[in-house]
N, C-alpha and C. Protein backbone atom coordinates (compact mmCIF):
# COMPACT_ATOMS: atom_id res chain seq x y z
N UNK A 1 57.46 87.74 123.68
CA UNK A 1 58.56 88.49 124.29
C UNK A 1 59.89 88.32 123.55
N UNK A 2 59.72 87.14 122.98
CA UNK A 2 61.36 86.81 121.69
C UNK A 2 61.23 87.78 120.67
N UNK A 3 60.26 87.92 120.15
CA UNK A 3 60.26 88.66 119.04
C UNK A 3 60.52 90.22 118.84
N UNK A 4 61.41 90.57 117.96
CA UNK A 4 61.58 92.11 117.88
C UNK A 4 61.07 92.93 117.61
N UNK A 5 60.49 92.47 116.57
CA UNK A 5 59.42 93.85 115.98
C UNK A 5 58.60 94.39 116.80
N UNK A 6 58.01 93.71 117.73
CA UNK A 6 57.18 94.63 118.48
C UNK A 6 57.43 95.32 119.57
N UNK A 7 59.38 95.31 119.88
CA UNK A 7 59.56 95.79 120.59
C UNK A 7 59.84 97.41 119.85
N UNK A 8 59.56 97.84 118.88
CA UNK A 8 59.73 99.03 118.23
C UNK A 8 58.84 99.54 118.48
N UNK A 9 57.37 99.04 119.09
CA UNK A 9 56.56 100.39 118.93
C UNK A 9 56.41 100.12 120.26
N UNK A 10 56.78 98.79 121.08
CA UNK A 10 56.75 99.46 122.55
C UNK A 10 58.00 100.39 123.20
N UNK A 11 59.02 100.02 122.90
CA UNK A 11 59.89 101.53 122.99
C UNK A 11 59.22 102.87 122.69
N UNK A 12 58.73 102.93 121.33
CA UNK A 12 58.57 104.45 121.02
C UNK A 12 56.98 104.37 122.09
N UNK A 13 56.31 103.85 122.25
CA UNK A 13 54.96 103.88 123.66
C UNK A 13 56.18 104.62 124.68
N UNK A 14 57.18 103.98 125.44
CA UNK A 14 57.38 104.11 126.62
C UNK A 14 58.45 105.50 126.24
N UNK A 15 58.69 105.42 125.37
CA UNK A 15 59.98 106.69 125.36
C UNK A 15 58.64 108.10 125.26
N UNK A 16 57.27 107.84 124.51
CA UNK A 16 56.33 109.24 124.50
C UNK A 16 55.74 109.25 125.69
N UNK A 17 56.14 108.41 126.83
CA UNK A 17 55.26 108.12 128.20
C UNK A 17 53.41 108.09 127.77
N UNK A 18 53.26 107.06 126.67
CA UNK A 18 51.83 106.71 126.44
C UNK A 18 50.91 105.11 127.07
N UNK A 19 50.63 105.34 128.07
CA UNK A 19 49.73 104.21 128.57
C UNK A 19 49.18 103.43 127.89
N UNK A 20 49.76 101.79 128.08
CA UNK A 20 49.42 100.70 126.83
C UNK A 20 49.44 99.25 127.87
N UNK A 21 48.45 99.02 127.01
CA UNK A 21 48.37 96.89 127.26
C UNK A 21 48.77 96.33 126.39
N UNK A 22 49.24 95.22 127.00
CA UNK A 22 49.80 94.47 126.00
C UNK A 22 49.40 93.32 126.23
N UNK A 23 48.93 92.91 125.24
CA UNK A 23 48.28 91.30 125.09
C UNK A 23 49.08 90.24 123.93
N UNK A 24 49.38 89.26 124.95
CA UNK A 24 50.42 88.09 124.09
C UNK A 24 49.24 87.70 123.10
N UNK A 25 50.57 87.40 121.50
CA UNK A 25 50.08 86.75 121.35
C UNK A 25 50.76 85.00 120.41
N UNK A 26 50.71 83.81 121.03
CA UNK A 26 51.36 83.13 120.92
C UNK A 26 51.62 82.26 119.79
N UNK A 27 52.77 83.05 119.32
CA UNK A 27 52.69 82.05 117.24
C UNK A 27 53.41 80.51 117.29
N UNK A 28 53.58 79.92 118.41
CA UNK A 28 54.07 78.49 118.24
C UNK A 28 52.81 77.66 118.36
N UNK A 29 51.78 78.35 118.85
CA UNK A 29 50.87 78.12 118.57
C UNK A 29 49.31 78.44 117.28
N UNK A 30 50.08 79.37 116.85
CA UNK A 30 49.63 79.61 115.91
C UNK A 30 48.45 80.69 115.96
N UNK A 31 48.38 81.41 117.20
CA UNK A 31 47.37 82.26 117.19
C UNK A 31 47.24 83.58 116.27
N UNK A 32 48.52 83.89 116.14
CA UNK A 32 48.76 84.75 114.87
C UNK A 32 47.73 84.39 113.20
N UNK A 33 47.53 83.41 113.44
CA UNK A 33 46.57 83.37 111.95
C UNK A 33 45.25 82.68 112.38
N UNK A 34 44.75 82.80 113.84
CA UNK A 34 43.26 82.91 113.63
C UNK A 34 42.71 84.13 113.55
N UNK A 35 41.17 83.80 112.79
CA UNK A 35 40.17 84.77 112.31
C UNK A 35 40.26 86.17 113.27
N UNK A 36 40.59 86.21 114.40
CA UNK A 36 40.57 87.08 115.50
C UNK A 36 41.66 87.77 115.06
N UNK A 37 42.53 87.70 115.48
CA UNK A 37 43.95 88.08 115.02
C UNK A 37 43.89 88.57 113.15
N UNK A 38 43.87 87.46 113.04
CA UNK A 38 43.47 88.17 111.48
C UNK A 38 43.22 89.81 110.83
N UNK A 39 42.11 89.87 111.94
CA UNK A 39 40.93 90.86 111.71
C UNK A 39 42.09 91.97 111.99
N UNK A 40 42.64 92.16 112.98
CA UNK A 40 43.83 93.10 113.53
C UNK A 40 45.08 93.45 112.61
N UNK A 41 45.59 92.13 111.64
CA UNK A 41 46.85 92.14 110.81
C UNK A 41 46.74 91.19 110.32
N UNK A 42 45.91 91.42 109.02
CA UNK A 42 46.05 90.42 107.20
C UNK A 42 46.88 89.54 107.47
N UNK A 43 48.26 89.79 107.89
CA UNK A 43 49.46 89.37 107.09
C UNK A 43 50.28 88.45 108.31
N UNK A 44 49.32 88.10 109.44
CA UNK A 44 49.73 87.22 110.18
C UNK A 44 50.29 87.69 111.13
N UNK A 45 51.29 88.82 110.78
CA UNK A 45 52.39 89.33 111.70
C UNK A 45 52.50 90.01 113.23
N UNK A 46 53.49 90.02 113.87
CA UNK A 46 53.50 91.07 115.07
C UNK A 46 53.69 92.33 114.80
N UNK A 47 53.84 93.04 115.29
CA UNK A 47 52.63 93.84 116.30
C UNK A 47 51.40 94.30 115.36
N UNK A 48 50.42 94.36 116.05
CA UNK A 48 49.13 94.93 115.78
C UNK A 48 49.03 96.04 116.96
N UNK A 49 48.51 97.05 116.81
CA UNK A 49 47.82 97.97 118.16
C UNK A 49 46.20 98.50 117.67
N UNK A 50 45.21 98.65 118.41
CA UNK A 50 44.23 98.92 118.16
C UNK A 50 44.40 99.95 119.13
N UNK A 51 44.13 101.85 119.12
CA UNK A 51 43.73 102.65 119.73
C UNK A 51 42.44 102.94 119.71
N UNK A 52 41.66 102.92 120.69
CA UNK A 52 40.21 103.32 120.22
C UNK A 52 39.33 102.47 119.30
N UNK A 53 39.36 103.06 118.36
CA UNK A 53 38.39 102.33 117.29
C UNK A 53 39.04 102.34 116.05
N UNK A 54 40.45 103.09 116.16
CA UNK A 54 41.55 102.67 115.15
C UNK A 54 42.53 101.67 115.14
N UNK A 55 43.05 100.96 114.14
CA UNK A 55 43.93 100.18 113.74
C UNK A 55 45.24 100.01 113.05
N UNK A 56 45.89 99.80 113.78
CA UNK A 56 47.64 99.81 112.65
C UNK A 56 48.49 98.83 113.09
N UNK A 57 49.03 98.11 111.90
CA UNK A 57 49.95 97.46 112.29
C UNK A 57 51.14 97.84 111.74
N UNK A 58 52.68 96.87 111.22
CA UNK A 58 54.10 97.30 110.79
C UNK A 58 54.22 98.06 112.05
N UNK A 59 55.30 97.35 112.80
CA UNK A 59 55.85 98.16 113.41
C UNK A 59 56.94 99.64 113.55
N UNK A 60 57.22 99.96 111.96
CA UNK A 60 57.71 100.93 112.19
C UNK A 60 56.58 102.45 111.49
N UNK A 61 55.65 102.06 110.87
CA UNK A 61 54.42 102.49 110.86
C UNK A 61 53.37 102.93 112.28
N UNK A 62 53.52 101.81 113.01
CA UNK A 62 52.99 102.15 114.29
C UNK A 62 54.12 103.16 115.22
N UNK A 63 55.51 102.96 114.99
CA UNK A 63 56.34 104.12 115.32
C UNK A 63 56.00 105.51 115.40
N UNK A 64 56.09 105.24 113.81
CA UNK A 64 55.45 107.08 113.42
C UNK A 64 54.00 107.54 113.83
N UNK A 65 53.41 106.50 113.79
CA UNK A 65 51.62 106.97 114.19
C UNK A 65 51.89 107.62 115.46
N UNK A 66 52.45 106.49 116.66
CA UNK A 66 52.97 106.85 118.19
C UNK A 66 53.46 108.87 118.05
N UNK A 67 54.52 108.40 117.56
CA UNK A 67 55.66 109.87 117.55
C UNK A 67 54.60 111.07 116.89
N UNK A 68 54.12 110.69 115.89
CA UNK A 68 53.05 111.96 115.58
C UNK A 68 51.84 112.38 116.08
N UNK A 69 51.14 111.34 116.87
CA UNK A 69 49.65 111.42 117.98
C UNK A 69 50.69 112.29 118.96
N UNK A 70 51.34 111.62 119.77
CA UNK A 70 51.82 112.04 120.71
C UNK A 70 52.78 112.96 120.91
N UNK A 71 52.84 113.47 119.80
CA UNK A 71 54.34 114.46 119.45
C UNK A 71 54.51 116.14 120.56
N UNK A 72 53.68 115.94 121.29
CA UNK A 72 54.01 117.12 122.45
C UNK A 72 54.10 116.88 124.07
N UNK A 73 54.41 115.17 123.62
CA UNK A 73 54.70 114.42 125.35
C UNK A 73 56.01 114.04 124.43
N UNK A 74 56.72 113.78 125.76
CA UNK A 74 58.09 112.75 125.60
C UNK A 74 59.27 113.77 124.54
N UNK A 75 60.15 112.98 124.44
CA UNK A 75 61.28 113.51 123.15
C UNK A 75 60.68 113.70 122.21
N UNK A 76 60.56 114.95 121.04
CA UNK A 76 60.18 114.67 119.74
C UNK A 76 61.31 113.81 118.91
N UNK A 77 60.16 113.16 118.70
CA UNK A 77 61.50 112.09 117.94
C UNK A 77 61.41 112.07 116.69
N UNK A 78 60.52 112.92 115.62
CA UNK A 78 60.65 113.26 114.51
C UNK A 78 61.38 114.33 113.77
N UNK A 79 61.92 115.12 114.94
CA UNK A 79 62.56 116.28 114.80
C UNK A 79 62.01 117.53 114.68
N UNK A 80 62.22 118.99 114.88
CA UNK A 80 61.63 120.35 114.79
C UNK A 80 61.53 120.87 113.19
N UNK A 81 61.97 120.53 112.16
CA UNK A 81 62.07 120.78 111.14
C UNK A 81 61.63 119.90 110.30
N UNK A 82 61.09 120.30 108.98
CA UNK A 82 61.23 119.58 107.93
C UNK A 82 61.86 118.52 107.72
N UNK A 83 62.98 119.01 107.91
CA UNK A 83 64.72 118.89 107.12
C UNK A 83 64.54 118.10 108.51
N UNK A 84 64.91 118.00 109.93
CA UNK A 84 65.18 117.05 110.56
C UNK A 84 64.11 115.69 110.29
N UNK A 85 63.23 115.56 109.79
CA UNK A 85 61.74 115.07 109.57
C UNK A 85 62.14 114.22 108.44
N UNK A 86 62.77 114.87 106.79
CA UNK A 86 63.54 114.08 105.86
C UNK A 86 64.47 112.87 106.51
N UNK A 87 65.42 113.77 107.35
CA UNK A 87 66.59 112.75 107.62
C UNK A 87 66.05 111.72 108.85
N UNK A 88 65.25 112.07 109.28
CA UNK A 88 64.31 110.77 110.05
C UNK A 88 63.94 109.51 109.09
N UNK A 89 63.02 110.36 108.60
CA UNK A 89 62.67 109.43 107.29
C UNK A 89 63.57 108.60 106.04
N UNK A 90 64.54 109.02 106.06
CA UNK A 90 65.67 108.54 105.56
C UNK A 90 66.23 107.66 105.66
N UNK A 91 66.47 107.80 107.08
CA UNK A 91 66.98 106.65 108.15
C UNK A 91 66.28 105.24 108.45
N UNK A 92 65.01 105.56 108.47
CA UNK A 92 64.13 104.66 108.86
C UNK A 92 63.79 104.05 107.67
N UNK A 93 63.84 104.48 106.41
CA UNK A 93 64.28 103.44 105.28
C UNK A 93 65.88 103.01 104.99
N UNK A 94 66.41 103.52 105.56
CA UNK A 94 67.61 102.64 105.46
C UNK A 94 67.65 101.33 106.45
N UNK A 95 67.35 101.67 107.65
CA UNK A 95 66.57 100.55 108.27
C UNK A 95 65.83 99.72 107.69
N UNK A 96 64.88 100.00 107.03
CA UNK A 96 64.10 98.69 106.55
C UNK A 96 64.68 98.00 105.31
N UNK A 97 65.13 98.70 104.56
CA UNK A 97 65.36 98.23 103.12
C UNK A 97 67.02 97.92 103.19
N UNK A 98 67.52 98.21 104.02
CA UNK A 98 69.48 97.69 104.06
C UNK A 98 69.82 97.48 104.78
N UNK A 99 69.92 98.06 106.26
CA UNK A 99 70.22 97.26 107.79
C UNK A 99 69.69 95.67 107.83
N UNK A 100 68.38 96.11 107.80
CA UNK A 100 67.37 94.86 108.53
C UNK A 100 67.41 93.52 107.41
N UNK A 101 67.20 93.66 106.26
CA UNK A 101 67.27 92.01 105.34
C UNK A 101 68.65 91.58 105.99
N UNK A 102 69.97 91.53 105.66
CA UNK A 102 71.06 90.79 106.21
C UNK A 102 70.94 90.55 107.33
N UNK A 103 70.64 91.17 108.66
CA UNK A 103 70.61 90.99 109.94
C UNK A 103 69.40 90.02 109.93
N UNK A 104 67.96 89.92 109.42
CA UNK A 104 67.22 89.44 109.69
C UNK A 104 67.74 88.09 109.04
N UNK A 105 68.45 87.78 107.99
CA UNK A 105 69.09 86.46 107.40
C UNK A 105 69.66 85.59 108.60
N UNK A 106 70.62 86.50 109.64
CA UNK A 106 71.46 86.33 110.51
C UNK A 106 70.51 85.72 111.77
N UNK A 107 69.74 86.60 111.66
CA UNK A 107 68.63 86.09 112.98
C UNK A 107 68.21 84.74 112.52
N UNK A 108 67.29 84.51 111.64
CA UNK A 108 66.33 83.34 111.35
C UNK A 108 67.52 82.30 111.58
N UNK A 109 68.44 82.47 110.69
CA UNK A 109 69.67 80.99 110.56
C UNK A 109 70.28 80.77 111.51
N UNK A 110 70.65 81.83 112.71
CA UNK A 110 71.45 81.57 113.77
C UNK A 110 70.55 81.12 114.87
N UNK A 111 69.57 82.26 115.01
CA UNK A 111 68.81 81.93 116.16
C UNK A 111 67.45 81.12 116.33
N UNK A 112 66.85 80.98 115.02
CA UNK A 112 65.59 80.53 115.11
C UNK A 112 65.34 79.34 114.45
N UNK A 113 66.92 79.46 113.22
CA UNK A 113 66.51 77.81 112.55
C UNK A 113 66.60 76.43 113.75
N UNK A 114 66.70 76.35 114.48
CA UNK A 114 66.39 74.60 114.84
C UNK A 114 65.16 74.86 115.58
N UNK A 115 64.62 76.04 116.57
CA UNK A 115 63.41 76.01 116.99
C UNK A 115 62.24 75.53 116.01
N UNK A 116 62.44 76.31 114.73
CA UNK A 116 61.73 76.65 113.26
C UNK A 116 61.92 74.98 112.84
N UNK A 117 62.59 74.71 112.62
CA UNK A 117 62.72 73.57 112.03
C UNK A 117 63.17 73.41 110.38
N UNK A 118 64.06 74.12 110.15
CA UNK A 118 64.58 74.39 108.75
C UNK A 118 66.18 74.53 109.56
N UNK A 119 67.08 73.58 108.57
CA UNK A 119 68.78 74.05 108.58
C UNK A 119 69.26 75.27 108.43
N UNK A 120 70.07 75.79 108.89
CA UNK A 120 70.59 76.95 109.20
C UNK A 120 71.70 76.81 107.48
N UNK A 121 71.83 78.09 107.21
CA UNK A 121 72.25 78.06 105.53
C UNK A 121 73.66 78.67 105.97
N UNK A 122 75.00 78.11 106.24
CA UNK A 122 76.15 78.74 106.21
C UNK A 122 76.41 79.32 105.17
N UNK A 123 76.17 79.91 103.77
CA UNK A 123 76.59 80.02 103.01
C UNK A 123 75.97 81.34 103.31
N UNK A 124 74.39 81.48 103.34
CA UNK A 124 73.46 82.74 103.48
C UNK A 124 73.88 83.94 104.49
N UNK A 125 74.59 83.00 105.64
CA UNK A 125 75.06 83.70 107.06
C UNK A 125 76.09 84.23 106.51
N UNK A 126 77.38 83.58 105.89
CA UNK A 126 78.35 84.49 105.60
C UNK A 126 78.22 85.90 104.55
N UNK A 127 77.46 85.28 103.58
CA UNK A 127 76.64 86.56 102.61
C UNK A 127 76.31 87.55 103.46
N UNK A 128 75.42 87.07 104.64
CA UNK A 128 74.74 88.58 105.38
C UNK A 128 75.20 89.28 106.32
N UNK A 129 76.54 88.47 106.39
CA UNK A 129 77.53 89.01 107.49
C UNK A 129 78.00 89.93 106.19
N UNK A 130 78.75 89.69 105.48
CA UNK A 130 79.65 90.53 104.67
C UNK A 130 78.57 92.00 104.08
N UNK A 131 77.70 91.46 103.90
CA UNK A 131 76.16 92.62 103.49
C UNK A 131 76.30 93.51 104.55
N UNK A 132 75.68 92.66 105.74
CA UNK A 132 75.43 93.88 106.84
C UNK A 132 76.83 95.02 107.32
N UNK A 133 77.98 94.62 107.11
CA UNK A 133 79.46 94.75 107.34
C UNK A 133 79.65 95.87 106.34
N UNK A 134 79.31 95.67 104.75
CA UNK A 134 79.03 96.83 104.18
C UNK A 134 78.57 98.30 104.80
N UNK A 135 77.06 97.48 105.16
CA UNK A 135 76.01 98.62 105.74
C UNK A 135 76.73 99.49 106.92
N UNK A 136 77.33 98.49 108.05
CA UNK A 136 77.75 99.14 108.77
C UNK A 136 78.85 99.92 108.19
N UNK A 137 79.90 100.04 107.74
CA UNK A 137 81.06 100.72 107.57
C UNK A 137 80.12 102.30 107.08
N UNK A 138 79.20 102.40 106.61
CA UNK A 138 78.49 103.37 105.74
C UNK A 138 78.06 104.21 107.43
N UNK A 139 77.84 103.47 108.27
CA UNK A 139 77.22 103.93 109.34
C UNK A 139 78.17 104.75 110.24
N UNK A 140 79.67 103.78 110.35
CA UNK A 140 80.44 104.35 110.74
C UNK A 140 80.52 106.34 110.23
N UNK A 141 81.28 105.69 109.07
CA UNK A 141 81.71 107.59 108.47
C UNK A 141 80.66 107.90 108.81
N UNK A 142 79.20 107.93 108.68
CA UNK A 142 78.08 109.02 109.11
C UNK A 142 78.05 109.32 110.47
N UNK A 143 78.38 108.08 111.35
CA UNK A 143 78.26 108.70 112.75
C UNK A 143 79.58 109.68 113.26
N UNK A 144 80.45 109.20 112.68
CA UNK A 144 81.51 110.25 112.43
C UNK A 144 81.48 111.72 112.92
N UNK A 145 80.22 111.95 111.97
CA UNK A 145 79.83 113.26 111.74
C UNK A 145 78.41 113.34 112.53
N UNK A 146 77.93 112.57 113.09
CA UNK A 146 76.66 113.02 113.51
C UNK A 146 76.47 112.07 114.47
N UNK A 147 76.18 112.60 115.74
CA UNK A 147 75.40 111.92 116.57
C UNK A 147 74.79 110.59 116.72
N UNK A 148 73.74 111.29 116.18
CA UNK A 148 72.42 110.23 116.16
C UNK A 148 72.34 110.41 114.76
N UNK A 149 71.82 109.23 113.87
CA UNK A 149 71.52 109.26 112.69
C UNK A 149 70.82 110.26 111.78
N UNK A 150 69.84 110.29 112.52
CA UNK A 150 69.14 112.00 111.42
C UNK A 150 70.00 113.46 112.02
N UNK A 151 70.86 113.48 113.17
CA UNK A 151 71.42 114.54 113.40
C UNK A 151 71.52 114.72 115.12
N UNK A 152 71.31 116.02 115.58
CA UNK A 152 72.11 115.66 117.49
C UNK A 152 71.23 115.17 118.03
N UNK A 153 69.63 114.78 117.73
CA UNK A 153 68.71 114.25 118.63
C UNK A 153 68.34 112.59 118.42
N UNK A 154 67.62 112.15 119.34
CA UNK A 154 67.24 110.83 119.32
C UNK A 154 66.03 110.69 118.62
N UNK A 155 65.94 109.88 117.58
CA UNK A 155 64.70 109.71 116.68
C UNK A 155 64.47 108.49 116.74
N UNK A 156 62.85 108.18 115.71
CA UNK A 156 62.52 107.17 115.73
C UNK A 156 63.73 106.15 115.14
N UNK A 157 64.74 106.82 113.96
CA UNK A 157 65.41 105.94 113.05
C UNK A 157 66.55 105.50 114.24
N UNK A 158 66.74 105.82 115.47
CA UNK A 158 67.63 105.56 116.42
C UNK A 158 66.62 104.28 117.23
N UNK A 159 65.65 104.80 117.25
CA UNK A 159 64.77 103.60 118.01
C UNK A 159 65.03 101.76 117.18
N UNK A 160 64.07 102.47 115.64
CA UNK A 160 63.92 101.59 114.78
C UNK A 160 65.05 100.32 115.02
N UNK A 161 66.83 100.95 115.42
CA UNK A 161 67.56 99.27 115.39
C UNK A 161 67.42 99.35 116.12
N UNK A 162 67.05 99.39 117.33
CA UNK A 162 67.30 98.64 118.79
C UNK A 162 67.35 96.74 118.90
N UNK A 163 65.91 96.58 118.41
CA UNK A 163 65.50 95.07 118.85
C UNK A 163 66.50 94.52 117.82
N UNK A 164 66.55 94.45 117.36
CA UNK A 164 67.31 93.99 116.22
C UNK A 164 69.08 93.79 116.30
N UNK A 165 69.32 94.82 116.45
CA UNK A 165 70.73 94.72 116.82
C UNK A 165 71.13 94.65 118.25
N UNK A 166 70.12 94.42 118.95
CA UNK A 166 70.03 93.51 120.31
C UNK A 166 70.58 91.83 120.28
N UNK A 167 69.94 91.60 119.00
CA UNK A 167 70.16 90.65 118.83
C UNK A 167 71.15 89.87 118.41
N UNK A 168 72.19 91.07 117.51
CA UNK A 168 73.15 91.10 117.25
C UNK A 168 74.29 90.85 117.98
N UNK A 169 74.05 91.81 118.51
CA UNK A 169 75.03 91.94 120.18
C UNK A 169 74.79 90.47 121.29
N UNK A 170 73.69 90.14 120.77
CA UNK A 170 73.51 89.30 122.10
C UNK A 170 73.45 87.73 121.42
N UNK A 171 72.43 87.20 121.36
CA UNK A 171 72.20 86.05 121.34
C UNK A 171 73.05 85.59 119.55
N UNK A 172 73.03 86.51 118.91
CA UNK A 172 73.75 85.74 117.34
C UNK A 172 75.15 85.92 117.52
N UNK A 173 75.62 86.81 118.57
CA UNK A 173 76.94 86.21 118.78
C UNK A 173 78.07 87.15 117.64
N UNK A 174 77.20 87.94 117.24
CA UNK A 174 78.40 89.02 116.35
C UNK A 174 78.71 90.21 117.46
N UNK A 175 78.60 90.60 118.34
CA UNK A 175 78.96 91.67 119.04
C UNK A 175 80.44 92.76 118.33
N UNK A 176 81.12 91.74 118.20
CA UNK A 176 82.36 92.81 117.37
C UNK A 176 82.35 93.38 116.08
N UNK A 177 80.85 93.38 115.18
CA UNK A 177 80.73 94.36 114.12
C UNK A 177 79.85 95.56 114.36
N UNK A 178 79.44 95.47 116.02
CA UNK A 178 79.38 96.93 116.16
C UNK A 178 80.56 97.57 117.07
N UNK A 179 80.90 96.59 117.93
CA UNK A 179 82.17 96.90 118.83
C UNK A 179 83.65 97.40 117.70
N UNK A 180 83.66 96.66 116.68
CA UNK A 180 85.07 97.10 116.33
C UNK A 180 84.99 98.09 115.12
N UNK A 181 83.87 99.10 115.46
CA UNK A 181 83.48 100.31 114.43
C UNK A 181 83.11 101.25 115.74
N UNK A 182 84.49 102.46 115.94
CA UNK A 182 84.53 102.87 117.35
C UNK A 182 83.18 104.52 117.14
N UNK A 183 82.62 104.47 116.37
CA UNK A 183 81.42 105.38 116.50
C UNK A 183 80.03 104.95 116.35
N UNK A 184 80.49 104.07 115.85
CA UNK A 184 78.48 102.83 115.76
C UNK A 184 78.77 102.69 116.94
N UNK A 185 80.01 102.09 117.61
CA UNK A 185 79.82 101.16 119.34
C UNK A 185 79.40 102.67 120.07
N UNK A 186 80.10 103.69 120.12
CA UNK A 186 79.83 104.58 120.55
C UNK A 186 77.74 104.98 120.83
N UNK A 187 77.45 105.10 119.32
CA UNK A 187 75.81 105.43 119.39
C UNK A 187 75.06 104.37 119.54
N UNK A 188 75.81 103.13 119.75
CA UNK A 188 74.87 101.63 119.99
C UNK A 188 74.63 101.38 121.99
N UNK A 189 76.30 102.18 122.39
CA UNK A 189 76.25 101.98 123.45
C UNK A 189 74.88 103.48 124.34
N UNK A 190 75.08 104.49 123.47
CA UNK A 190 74.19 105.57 124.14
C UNK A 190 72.56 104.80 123.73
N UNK A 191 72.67 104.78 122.58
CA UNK A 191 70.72 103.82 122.37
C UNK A 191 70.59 103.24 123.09
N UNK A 192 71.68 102.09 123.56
CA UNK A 192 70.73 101.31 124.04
C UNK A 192 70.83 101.22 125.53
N UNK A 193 70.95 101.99 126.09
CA UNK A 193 71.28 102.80 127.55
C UNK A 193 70.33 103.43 127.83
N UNK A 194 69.23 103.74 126.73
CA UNK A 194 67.80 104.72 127.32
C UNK A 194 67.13 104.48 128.26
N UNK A 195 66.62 104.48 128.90
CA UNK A 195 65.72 103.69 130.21
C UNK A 195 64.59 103.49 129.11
N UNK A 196 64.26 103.84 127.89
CA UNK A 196 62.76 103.17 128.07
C UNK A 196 63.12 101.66 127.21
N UNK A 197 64.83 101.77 126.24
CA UNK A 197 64.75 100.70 125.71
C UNK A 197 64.89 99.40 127.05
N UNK A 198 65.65 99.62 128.62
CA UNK A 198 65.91 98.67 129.29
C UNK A 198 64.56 98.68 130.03
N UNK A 199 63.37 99.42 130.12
CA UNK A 199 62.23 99.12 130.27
C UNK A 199 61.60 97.98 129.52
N UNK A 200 62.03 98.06 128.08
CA UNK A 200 61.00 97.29 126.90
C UNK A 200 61.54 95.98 127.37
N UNK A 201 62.62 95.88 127.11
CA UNK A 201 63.79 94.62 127.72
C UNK A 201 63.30 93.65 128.86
């Protein structure tokens, strides 16, 4: 339930209204790398989903699988167009490859190094503060002009930060680098106001 990533594909489950179980599974114990688990996700990690007799894990992979099976229940969250479909996709690598490394620096060192058992790196934290601070200002001017990140609707690339910059806001204790950027606070405060993200919650 700490962990974020898998709250990305249970949002996009509850935002397509798709009926799901969820089965813990507990990595302080290490169940994440038995043979069982394994079999579900190589790579140790959270989330796995098995539909049927299919398999996927990465949670923002399991996003898109969700949004495209189910793409005629719930919000389309890939968009009606092509062109809204690009700037989805766009987004959701800017998410992975520039939002998420600095923030995830921020997470491990703030919140997880003494559970973890590794020192927290002040030097790394200030780096990924000033990184992510970049990223955001870029976010600002775009929201400026747009809504929601790929354009006026809610997409997966709106889903994609939720857990994450939950975390931000909350437990790491930066709240004022989305608060003192008055159009990120703006689309941080409508995201995360959805009923299905305070469902996942």
């Amino acid at each position: 339930p700490h962990f974020a990533s898998p709250k990305r594909a249970l949002v996009t489950l509850i935002e397509k209204g798709v009926p799901f179980e969820t089965i813990p599974v507990d990595l302080m114990k290490g169940e994440h790398k038995q043979p069982a688990y394994l079999a579900l996700q190589p790579f140790g990690t959270v989330p796995a989903v098995v539909d049927g007799d299919y398999k996927i894990f990465e949670s923002r992979a399991v996003m898109r699988y969700v949004a495209e099976k189910y793409r005629s229940q719930g919000p389309d969250l890939l968009g009606k167009t092509v062109e809204d479909r690009g700037q989805v996709e766009q987004w959701l690598d800017v998410e992975a490859t520039t939002f998420h490394p600095p923030l995830l620096n921020l997470t491990l060192h703030i919140m997880f190094a003494s559970v973890m058992g590794f020192p927290s790196d002040e030097k790394l934290i200030k780096e990924s503060e000033e990184k992510l601070s970049a990223v955001l200002d870029v976010y600002e001017a775009h929201l400026s002009k747009s809504k929601y990140l790929a354009g006026d609707f809610v997409s997966l690339a709106d889903l994609a930060h939720l857990p994450f910059t939950d975390y931000l806001v909350g437990p790491i204790g930066k709240a004022y680098m989305i608060k003192d950027r008055k159009h990120v606070s703006a689309w941080w405060d409508d995201i995360s106001s959805r009923p299905a993200w305070k469902e996942t919650l």
